[in-house]
N, C-alpha and C. Protein backbone atom coordinates (compact mmCIF):
# COMPACT_ATOMS: atom_id res chain seq x y z
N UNK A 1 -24.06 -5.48 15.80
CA UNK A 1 -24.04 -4.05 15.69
C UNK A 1 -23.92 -3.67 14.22
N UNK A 2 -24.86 -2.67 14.22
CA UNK A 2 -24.52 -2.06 12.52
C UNK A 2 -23.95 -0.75 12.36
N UNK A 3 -23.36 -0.52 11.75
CA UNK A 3 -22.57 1.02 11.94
C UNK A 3 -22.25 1.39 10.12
N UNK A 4 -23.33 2.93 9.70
CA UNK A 4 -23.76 3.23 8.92
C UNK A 4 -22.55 4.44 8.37
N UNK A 5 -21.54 4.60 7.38
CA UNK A 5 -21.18 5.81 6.92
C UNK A 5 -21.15 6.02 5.84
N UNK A 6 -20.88 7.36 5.62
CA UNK A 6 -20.78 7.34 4.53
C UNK A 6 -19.71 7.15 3.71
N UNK A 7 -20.19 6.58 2.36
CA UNK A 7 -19.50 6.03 1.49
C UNK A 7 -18.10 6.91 0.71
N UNK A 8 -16.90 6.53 0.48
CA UNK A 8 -16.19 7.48 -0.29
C UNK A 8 -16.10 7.12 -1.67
N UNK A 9 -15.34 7.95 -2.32
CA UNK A 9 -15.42 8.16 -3.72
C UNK A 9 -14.67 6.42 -4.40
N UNK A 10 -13.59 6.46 -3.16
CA UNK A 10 -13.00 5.10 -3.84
C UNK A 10 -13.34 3.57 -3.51
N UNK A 11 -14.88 3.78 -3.15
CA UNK A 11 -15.93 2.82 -2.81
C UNK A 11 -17.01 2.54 -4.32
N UNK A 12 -16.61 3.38 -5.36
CA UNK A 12 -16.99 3.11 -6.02
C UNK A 12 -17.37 1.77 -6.91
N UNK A 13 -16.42 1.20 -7.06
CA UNK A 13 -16.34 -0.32 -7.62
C UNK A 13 -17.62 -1.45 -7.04
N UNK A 14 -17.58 -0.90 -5.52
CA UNK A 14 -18.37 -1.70 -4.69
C UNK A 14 -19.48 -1.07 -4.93
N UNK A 15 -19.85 0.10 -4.64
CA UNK A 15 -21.25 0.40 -5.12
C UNK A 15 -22.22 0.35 -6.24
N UNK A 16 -21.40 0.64 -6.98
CA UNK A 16 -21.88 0.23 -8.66
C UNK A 16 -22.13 -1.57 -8.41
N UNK A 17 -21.42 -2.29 -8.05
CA UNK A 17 -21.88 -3.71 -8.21
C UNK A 17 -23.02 -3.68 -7.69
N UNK A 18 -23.65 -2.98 -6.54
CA UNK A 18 -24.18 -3.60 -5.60
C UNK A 18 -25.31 -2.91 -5.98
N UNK A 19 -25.61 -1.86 -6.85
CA UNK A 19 -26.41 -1.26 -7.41
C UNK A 19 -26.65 -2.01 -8.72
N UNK A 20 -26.09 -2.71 -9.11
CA UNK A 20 -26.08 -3.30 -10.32
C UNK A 20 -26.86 -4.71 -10.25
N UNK A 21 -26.64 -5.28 -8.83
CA UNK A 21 -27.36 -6.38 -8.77
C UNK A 21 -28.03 -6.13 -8.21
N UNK A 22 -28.66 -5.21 -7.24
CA UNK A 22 -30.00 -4.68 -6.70
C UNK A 22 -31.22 -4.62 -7.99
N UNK A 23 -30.57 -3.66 -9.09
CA UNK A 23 -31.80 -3.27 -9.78
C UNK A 23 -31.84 -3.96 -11.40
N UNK A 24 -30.92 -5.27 -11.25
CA UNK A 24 -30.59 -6.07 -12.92
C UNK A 24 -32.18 -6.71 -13.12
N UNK A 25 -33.29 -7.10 -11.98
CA UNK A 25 -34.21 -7.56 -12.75
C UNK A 25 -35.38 -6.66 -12.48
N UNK A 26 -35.42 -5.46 -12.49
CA UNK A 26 -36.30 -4.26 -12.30
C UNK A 26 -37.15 -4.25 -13.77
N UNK A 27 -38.15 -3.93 -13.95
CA UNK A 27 -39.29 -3.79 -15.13
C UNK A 27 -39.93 -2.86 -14.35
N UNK A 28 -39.64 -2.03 -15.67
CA UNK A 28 -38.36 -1.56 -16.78
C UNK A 28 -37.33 -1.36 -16.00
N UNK A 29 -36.52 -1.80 -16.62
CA UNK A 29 -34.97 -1.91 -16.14
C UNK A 29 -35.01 -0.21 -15.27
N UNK A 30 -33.52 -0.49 -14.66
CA UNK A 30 -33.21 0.64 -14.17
C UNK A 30 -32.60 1.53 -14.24
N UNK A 31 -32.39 2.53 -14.31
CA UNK A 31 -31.42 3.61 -15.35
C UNK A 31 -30.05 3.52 -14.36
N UNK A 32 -30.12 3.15 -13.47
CA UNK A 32 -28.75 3.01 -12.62
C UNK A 32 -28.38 1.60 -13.22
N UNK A 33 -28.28 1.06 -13.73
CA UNK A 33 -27.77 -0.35 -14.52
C UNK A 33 -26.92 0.39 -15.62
N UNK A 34 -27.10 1.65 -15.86
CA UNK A 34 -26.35 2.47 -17.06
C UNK A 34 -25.03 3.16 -16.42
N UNK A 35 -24.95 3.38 -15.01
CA UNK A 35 -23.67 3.91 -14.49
C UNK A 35 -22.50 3.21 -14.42
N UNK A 36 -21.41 3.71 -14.53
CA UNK A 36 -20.13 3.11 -14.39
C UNK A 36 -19.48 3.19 -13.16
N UNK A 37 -19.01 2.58 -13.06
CA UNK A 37 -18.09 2.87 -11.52
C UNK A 37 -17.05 4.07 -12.25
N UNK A 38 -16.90 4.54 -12.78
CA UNK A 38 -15.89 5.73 -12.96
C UNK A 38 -17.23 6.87 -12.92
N UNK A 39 -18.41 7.09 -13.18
CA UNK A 39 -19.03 7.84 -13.19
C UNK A 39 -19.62 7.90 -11.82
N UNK A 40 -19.82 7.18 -11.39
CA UNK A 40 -20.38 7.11 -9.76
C UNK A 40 -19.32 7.44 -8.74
N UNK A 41 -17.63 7.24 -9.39
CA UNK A 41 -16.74 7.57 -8.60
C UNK A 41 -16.43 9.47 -8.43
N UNK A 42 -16.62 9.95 -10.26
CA UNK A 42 -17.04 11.02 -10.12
C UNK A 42 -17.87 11.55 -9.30
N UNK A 43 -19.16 11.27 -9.05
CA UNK A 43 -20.45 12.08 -8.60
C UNK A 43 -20.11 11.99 -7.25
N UNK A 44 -19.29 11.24 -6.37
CA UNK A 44 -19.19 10.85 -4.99
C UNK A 44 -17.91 11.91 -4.64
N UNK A 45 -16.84 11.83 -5.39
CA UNK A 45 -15.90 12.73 -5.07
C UNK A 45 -16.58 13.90 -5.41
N UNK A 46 -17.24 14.60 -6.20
CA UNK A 46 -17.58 15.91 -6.73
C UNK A 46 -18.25 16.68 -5.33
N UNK A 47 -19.45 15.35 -5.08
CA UNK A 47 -20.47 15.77 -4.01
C UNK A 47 -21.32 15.65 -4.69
N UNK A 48 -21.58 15.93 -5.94
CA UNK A 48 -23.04 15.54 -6.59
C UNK A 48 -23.93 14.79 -6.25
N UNK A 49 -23.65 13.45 -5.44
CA UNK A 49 -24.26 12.05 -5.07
C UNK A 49 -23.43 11.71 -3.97
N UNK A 50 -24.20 11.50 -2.71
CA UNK A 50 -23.92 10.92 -1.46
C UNK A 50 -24.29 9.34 -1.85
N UNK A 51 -23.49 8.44 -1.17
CA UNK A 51 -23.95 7.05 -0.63
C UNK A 51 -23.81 6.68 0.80
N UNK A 52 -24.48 6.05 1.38
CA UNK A 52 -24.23 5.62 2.69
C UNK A 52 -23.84 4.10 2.66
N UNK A 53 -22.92 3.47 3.63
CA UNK A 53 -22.61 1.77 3.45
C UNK A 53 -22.94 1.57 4.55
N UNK A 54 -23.41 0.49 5.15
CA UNK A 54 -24.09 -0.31 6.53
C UNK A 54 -23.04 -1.32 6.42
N UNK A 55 -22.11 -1.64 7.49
CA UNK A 55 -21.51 -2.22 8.16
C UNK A 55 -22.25 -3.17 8.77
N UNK A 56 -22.10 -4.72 9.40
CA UNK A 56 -22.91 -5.02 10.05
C UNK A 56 -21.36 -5.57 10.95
N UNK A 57 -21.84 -5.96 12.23
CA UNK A 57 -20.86 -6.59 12.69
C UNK A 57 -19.13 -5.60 13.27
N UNK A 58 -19.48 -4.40 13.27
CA UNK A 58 -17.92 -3.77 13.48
C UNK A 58 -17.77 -3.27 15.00
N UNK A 59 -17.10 -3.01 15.08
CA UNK A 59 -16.49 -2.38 16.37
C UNK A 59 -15.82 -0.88 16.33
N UNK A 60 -17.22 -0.35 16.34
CA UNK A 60 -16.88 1.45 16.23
C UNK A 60 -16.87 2.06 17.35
């Protein structure tokens, strides 16, 4: 089972990685390789920027 929500602000750390190794061998690089997890933690608490996380495996 996969079970999809959305992401919170103090998911940041994790998203930035995971964005970070998604797009490290992109040509031309990727301008999300330039975000910080304090700036992505901003944009998520603000509302500026939604993320969604996929769960695989839970019991919702």
């Amino acid at each position: 089972m996969i079970a999809i929500k959305k992401a919170a602000a103090e998911e940041a750390h994790t998203i930035t990685g995971l964005m970070h190794e998604a797009f490290r061998q992109t040509t031309p690089p990727s301008s999300s390789l330039l975000e910080t997890a304090q700036q992505v933690h901003q944009q998520l608490a603000s509302g500026i920027e939604l993320a969604a996380i996929a769960l695989q495996n839970t019991h919702t």
